[in-house]
C-alpha atoms as a PDB file:
ATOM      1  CA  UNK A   1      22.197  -7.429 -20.801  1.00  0.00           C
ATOM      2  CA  UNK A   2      22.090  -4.758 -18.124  1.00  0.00           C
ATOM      3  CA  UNK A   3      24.281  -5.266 -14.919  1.00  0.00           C
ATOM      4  CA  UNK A   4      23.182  -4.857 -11.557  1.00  0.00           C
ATOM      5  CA  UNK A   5      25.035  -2.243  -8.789  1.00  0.00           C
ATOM      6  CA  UNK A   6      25.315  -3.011  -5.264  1.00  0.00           C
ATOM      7  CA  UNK A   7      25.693   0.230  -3.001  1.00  0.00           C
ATOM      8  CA  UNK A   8      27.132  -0.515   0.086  1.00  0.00           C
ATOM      9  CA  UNK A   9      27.630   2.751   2.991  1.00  0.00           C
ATOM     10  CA  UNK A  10      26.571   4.941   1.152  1.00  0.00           C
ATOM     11  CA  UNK A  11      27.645   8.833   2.530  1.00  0.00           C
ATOM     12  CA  UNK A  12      27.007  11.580   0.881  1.00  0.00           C
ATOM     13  CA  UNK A  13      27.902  15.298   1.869  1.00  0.00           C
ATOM     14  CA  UNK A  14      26.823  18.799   0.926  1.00  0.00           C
ATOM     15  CA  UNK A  15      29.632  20.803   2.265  1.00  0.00           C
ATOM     16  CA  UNK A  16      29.301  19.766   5.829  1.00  0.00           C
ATOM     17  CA  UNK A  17      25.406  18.520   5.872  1.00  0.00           C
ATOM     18  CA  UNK A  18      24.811  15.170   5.717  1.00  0.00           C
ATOM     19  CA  UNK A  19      22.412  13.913   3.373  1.00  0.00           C
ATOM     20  CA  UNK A  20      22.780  10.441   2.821  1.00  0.00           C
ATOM     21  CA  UNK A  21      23.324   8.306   6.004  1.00  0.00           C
ATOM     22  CA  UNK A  22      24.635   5.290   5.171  1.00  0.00           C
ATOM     23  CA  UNK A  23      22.623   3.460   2.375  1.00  0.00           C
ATOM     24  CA  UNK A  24      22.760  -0.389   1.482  1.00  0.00           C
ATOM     25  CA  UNK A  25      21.280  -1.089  -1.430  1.00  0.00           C
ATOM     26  CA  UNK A  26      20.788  -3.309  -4.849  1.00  0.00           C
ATOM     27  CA  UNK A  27      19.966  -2.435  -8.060  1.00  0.00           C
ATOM     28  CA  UNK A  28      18.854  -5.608  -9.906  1.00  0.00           C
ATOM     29  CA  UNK A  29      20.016  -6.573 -13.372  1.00  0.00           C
ATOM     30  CA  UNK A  30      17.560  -5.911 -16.028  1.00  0.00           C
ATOM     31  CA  UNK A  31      14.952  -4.624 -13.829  1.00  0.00           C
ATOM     32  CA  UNK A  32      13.404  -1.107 -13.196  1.00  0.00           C
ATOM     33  CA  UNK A  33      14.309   0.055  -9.391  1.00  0.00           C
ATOM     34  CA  UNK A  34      12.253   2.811  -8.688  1.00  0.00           C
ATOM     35  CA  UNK A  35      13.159   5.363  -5.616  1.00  0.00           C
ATOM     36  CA  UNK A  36      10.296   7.310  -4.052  1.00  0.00           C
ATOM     37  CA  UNK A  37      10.156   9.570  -0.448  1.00  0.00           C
ATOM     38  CA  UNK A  38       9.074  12.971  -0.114  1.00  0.00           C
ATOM     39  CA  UNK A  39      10.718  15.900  -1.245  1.00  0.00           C
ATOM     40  CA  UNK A  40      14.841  16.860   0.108  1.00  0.00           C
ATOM     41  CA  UNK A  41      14.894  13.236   1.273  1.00  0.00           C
ATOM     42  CA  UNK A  42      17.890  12.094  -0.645  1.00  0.00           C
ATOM     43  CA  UNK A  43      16.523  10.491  -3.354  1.00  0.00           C
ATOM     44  CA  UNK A  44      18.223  12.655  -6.706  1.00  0.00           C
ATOM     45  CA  UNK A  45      21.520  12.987  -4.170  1.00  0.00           C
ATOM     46  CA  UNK A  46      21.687   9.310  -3.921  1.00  0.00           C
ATOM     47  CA  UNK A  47      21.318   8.633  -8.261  1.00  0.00           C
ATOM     48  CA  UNK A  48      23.839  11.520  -8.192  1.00  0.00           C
ATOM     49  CA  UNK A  49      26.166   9.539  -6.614  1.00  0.00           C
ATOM     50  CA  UNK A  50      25.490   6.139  -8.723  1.00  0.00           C
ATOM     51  CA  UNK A  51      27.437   8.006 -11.956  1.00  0.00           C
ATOM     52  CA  UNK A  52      29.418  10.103  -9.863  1.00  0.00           C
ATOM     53  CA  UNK A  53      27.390  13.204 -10.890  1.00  0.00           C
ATOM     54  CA  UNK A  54      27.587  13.997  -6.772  1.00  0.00           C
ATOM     55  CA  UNK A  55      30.589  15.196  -6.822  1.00  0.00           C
ATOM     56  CA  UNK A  56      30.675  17.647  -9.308  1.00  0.00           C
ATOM     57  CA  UNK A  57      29.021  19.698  -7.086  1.00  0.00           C
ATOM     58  CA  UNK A  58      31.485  22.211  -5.064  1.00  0.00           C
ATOM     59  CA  UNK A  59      31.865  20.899  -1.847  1.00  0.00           C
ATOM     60  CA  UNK A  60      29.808  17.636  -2.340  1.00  0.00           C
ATOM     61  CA  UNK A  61      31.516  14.315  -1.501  1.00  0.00           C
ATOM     62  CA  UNK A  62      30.554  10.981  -1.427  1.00  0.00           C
ATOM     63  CA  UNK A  63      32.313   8.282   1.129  1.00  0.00           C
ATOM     64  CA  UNK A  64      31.354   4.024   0.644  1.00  0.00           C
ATOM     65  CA  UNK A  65      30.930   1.680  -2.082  1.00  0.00           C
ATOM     66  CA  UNK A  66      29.302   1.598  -5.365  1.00  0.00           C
ATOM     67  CA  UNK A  67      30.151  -1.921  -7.203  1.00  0.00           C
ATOM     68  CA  UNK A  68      29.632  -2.408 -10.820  1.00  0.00           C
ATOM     69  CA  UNK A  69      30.497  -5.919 -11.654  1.00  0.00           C
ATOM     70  CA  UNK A  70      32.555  -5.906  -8.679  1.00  0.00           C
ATOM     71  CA  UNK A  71      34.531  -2.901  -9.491  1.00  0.00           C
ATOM     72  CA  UNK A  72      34.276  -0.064  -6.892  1.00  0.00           C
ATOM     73  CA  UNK A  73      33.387   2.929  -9.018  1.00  0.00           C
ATOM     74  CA  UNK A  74      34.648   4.872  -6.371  1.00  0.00           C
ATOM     75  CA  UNK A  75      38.291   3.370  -6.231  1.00  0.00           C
ATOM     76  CA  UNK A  76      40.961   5.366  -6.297  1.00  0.00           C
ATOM     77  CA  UNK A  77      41.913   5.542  -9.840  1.00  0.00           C
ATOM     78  CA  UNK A  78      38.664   4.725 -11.689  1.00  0.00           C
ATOM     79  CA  UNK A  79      37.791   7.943 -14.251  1.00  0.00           C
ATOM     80  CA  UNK A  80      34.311   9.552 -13.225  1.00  0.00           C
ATOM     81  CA  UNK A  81      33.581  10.370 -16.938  1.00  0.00           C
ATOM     82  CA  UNK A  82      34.160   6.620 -18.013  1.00  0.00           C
ATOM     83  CA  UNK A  83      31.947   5.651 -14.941  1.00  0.00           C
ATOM     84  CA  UNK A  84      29.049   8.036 -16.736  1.00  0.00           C
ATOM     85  CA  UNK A  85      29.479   7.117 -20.021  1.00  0.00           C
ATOM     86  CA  UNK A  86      28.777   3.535 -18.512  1.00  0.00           C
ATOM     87  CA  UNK A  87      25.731   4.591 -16.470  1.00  0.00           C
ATOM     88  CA  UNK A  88      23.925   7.026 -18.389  1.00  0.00           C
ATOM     89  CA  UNK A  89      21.642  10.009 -17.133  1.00  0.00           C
ATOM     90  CA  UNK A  90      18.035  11.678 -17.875  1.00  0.00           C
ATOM     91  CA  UNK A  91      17.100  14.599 -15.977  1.00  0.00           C
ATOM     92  CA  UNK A  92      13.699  16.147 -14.660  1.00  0.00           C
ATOM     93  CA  UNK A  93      13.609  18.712 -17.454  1.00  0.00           C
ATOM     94  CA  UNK A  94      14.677  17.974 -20.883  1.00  0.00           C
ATOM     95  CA  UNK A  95      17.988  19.626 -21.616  1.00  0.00           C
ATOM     96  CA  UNK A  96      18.397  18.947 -25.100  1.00  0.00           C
ATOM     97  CA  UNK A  97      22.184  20.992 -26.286  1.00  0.00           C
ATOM     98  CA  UNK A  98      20.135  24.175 -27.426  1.00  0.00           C
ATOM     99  CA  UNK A  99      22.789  25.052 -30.233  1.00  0.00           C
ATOM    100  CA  UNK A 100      22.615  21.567 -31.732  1.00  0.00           C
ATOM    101  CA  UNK A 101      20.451  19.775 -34.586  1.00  0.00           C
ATOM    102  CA  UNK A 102      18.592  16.199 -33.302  1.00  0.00           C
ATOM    103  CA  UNK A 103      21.154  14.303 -35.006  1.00  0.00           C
ATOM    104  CA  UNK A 104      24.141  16.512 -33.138  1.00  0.00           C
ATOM    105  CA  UNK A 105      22.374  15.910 -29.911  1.00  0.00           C
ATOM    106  CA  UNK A 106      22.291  11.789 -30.050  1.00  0.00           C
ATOM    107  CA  UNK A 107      26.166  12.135 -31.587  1.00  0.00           C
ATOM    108  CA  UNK A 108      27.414  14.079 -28.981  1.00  0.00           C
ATOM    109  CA  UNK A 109      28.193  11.339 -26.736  1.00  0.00           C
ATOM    110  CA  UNK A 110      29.764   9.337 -29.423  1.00  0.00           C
ATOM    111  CA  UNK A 111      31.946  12.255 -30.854  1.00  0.00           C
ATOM    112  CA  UNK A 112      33.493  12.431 -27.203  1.00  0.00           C
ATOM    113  CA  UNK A 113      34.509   8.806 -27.194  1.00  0.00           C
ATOM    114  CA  UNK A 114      36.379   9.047 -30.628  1.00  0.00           C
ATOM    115  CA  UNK A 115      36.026   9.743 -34.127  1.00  0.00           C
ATOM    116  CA  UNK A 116      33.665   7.475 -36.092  1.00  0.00           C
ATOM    117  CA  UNK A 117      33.160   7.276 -39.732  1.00  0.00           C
ATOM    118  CA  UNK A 118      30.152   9.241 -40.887  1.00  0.00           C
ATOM    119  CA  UNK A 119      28.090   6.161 -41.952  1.00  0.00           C
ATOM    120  CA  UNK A 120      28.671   4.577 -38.897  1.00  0.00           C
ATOM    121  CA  UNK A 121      27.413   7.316 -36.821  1.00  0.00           C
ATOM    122  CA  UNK A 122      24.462   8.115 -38.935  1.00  0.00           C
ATOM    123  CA  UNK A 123      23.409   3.599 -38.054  1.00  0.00           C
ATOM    124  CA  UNK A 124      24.452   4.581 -34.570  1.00  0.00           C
ATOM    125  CA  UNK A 125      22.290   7.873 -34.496  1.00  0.00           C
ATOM    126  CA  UNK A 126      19.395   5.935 -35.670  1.00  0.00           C
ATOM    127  CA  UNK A 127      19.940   3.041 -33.526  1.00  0.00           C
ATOM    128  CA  UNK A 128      19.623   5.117 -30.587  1.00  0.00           C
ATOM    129  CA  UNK A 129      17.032   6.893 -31.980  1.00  0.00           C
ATOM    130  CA  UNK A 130      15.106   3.507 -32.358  1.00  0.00           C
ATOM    131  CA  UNK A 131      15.852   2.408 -28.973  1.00  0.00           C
ATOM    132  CA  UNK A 132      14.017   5.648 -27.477  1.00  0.00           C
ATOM    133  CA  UNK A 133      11.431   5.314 -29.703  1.00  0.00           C
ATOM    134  CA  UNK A 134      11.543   8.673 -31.428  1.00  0.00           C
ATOM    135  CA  UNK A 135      13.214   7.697 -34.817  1.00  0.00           C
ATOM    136  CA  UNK A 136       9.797   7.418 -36.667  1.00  0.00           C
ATOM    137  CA  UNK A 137       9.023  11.062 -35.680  1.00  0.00           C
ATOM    138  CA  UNK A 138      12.384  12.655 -36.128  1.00  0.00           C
ATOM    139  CA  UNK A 139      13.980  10.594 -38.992  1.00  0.00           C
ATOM    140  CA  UNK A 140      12.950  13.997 -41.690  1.00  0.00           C
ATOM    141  CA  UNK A 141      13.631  16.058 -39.218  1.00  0.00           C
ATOM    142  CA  UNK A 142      17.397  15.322 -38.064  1.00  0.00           C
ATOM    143  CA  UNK A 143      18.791  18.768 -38.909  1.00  0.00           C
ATOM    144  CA  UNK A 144      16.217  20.373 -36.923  1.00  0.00           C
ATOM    145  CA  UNK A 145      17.092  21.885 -33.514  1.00  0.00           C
ATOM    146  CA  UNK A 146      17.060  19.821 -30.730  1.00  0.00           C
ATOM    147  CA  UNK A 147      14.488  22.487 -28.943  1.00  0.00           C
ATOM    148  CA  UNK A 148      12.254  22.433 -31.748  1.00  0.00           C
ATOM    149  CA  UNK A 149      10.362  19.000 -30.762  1.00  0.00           C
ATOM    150  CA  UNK A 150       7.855  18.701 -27.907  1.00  0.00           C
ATOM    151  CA  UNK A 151       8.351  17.600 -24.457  1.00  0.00           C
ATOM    152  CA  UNK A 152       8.105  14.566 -24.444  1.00  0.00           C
ATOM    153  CA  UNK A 153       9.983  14.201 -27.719  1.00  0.00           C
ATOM    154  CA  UNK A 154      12.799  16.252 -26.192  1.00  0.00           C
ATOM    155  CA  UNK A 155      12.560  13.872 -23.298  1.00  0.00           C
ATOM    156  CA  UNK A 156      13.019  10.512 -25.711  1.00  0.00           C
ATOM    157  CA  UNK A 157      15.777  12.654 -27.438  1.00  0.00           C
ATOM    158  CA  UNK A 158      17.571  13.078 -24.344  1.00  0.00           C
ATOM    159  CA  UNK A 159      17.551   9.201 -23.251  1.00  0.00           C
ATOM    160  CA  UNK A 160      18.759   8.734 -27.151  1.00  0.00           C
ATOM    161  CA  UNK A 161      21.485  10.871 -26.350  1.00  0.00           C
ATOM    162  CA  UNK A 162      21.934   8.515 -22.991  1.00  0.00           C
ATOM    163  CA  UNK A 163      21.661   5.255 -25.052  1.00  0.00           C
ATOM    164  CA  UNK A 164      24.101   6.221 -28.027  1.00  0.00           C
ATOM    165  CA  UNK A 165      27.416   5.256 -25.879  1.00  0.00           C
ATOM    166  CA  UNK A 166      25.675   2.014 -25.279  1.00  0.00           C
ATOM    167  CA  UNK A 167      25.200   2.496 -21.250  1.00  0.00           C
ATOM    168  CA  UNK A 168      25.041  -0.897 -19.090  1.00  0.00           C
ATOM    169  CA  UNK A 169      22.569   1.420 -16.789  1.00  0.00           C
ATOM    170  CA  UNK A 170      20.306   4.246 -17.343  1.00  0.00           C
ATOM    171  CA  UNK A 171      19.846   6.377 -14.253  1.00  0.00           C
ATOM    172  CA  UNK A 172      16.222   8.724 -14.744  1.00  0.00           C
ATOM    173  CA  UNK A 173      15.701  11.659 -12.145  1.00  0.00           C
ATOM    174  CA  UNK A 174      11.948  12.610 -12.626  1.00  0.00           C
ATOM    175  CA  UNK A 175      12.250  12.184 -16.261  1.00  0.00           C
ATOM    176  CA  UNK A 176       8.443  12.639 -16.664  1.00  0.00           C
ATOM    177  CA  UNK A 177       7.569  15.597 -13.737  1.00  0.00           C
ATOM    178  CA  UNK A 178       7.452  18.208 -16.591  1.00  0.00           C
ATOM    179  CA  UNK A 179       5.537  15.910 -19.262  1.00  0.00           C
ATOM    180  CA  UNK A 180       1.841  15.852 -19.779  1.00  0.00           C
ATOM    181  CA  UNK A 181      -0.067  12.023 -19.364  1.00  0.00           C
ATOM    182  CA  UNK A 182       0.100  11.078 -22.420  1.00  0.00           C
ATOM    183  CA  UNK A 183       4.376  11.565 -22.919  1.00  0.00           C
ATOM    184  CA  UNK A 184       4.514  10.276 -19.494  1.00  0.00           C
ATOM    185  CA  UNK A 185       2.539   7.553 -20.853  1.00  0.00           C
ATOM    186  CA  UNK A 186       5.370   6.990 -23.659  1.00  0.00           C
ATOM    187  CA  UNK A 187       8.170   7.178 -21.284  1.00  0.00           C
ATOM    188  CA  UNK A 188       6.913   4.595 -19.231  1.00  0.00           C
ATOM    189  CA  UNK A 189       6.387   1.883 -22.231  1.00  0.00           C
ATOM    190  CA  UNK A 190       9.804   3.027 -23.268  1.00  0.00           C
ATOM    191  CA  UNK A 191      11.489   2.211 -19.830  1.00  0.00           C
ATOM    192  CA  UNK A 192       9.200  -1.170 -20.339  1.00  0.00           C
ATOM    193  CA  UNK A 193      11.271  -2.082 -23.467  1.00  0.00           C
ATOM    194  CA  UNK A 194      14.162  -0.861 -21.983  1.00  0.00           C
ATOM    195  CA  UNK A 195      14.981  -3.059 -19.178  1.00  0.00           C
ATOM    196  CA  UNK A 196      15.901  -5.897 -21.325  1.00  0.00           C
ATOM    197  CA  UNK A 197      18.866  -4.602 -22.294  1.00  0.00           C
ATOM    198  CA  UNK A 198      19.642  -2.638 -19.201  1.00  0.00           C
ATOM    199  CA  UNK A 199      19.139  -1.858 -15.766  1.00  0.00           C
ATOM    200  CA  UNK A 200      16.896   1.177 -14.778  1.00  0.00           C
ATOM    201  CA  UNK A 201      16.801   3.477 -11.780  1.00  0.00           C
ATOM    202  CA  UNK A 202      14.298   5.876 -11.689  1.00  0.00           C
ATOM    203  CA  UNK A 203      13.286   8.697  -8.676  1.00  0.00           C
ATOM    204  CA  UNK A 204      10.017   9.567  -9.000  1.00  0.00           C
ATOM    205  CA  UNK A 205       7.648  11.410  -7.352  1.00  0.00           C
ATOM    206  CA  UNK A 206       4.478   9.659  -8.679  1.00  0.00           C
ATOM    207  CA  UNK A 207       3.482   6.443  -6.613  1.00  0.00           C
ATOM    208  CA  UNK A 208       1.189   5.392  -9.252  1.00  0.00           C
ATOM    209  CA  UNK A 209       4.533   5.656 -11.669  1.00  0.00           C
ATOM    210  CA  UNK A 210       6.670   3.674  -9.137  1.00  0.00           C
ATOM    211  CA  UNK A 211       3.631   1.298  -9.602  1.00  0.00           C
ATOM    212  CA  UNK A 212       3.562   0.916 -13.024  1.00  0.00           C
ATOM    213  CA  UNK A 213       7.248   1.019 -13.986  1.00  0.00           C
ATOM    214  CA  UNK A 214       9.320  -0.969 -11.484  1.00  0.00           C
ATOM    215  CA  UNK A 215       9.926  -4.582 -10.064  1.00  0.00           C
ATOM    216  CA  UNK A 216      11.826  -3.181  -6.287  1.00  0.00           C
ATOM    217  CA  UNK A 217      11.141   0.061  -4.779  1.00  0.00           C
ATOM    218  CA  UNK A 218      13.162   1.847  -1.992  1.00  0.00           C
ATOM    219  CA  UNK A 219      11.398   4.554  -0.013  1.00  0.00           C
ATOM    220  CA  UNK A 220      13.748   7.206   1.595  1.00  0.00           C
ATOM    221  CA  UNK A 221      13.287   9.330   4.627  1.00  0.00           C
ATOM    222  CA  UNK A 222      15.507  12.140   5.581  1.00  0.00           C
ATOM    223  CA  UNK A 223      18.225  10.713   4.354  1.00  0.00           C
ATOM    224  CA  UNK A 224      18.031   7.462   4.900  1.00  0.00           C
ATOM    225  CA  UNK A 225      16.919   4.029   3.299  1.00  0.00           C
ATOM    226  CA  UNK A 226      13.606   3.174   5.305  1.00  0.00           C
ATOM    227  CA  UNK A 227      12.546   0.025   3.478  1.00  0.00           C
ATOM    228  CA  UNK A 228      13.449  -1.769   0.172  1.00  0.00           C
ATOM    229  CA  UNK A 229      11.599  -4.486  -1.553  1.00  0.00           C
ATOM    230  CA  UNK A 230       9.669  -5.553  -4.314  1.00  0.00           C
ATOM    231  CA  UNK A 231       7.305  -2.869  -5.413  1.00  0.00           C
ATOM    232  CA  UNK A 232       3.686  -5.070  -5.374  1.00  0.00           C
ATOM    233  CA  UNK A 233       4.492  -6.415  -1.467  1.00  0.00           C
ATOM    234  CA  UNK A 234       5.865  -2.764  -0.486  1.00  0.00           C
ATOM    235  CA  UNK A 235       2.564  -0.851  -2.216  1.00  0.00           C
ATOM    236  CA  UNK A 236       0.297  -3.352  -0.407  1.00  0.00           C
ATOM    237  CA  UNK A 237       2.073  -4.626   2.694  1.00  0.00           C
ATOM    238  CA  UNK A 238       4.906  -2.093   3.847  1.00  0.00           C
ATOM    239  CA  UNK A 239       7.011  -3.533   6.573  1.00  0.00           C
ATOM    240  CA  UNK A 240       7.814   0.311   8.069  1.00  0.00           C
ATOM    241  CA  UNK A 241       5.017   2.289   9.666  1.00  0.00           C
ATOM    242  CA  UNK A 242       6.525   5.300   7.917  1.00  0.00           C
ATOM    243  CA  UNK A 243       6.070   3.372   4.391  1.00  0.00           C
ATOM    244  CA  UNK A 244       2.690   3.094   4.701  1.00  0.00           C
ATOM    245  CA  UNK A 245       2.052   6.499   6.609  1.00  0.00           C
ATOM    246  CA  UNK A 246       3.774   7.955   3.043  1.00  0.00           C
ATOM    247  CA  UNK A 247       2.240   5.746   0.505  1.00  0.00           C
ATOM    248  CA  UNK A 248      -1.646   6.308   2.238  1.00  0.00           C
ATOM    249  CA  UNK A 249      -0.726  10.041   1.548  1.00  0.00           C
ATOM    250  CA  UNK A 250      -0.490  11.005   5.331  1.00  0.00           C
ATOM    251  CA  UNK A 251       2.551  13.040   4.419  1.00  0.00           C
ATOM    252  CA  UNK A 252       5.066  14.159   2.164  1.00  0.00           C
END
């Protein structure tokens, strides 16, 4: 089961410009939160800062609460790699390792957190492999580079690589802004399946996506949270003016 995260204050700094102004926010259990606004509005900062990915940006820093199972992931003390091996990552452009083989790329997570017998990383491999639905299309291809497979494969291979450590959360920034419809169209059944067995958070440009993927939606504005609700009542009656000026398309 996937775990929820409550945000609470949320700051966040690029050297001395602020860029997050205070957010308050939930990400439900087992549920797909998607996070939409125009662009430089906070959104990527703000899943930065959910695995501690914020601050490894020189200069960056992040200042209020992030609670996983009421533990502040920000707490002095708490190890930012263990946070993001807990809450897993997929970027806007697939970034497959470039010198590794398919299999390499799901083990590299697993490699990290100890050494594991080779049988049980080949049923691990595969498991994740399963789980991003890209182990039928690989499975006689495993030595292959990671850069050899399409797109949208690369994409699946990259949330593989996210699920092998067995996340309780899978953060996705854009994962499908470089894909074409139909991987997009993959992706998006994939993060289906997904959320029973985690919790999703996904920024995404695409209101349709936001849409078709999630259960709450929070729109951001220059920094701040504007409104946050479930997606089908924000899509048809947005409380904020601003909402519905951005979701009718009169800007961003």
């Amino acid at each position: 089961m996937g775990d929820g995260l409550f945000v609470k204050g949320l700051k966040a700094w690029f050297g001395d410009v602020l860029v997050l102004k205070g957010v308050d926010l939930t990400v439900a259990p087992n549920a797909v939160t998607a996070i939409i606004g125009p662009s430089g509005c906070g959104k990527s900062t703000f899943i930065r800062c959910l695995n501690r990915m914020h601050e490894t940006v020189p200069g960056a820093r992040v200042e209020g609460q992030v609670l996983l199972n009421n533990e502040d992931l920000y707490a002095p003390g708490v190890d930012p790699v263990a946070v993001r091996r807990r809450i897993g990552m997929v970027f806007q452009k697939p970034n497959p390792f470039p010198t590794m083989s398919v299999f390499d790329n799901v083990a590299a997570g697993l490699r990290l957190t100890g050494s594991r017998r080779k049988a049980q990383l080949q049923e691990d491999v595969e498991r994740a492999l399963r789980h991003a639905a890209l182990w039928d299309e690989v499975k006689d291809d495993l030595d292959k580079s990671g850069v050899s497979l399409s797109g949208g494969q690369q994409q699946r291979l990259c949330i593989a690589r996210a699920l092998a450590v067995d996340p309780q959360i899978l953060l996705m920034d854009e994962p499908c802004s470089a894909l074409d419809p139909i991987a997009t169209g993959r992706i998006e059944e994939l993060i289906h399946d997904l959320k029973k067995e985690l919790t999703i958070a996904i920024v995404t440009h695409n209101m349709q996506q936001a849409a078709r993927v999630s259960e709450w939606t929070g729109f951001f504005l220059l920094g701040e949270l504007v409104e946050f609700g479930v997606t089908k009542e924000m899509f048809t009656t947005p409380h904020d003016r601003r909402t519905e000026d951005y979701i009718t398309g009169r800007f961003g």
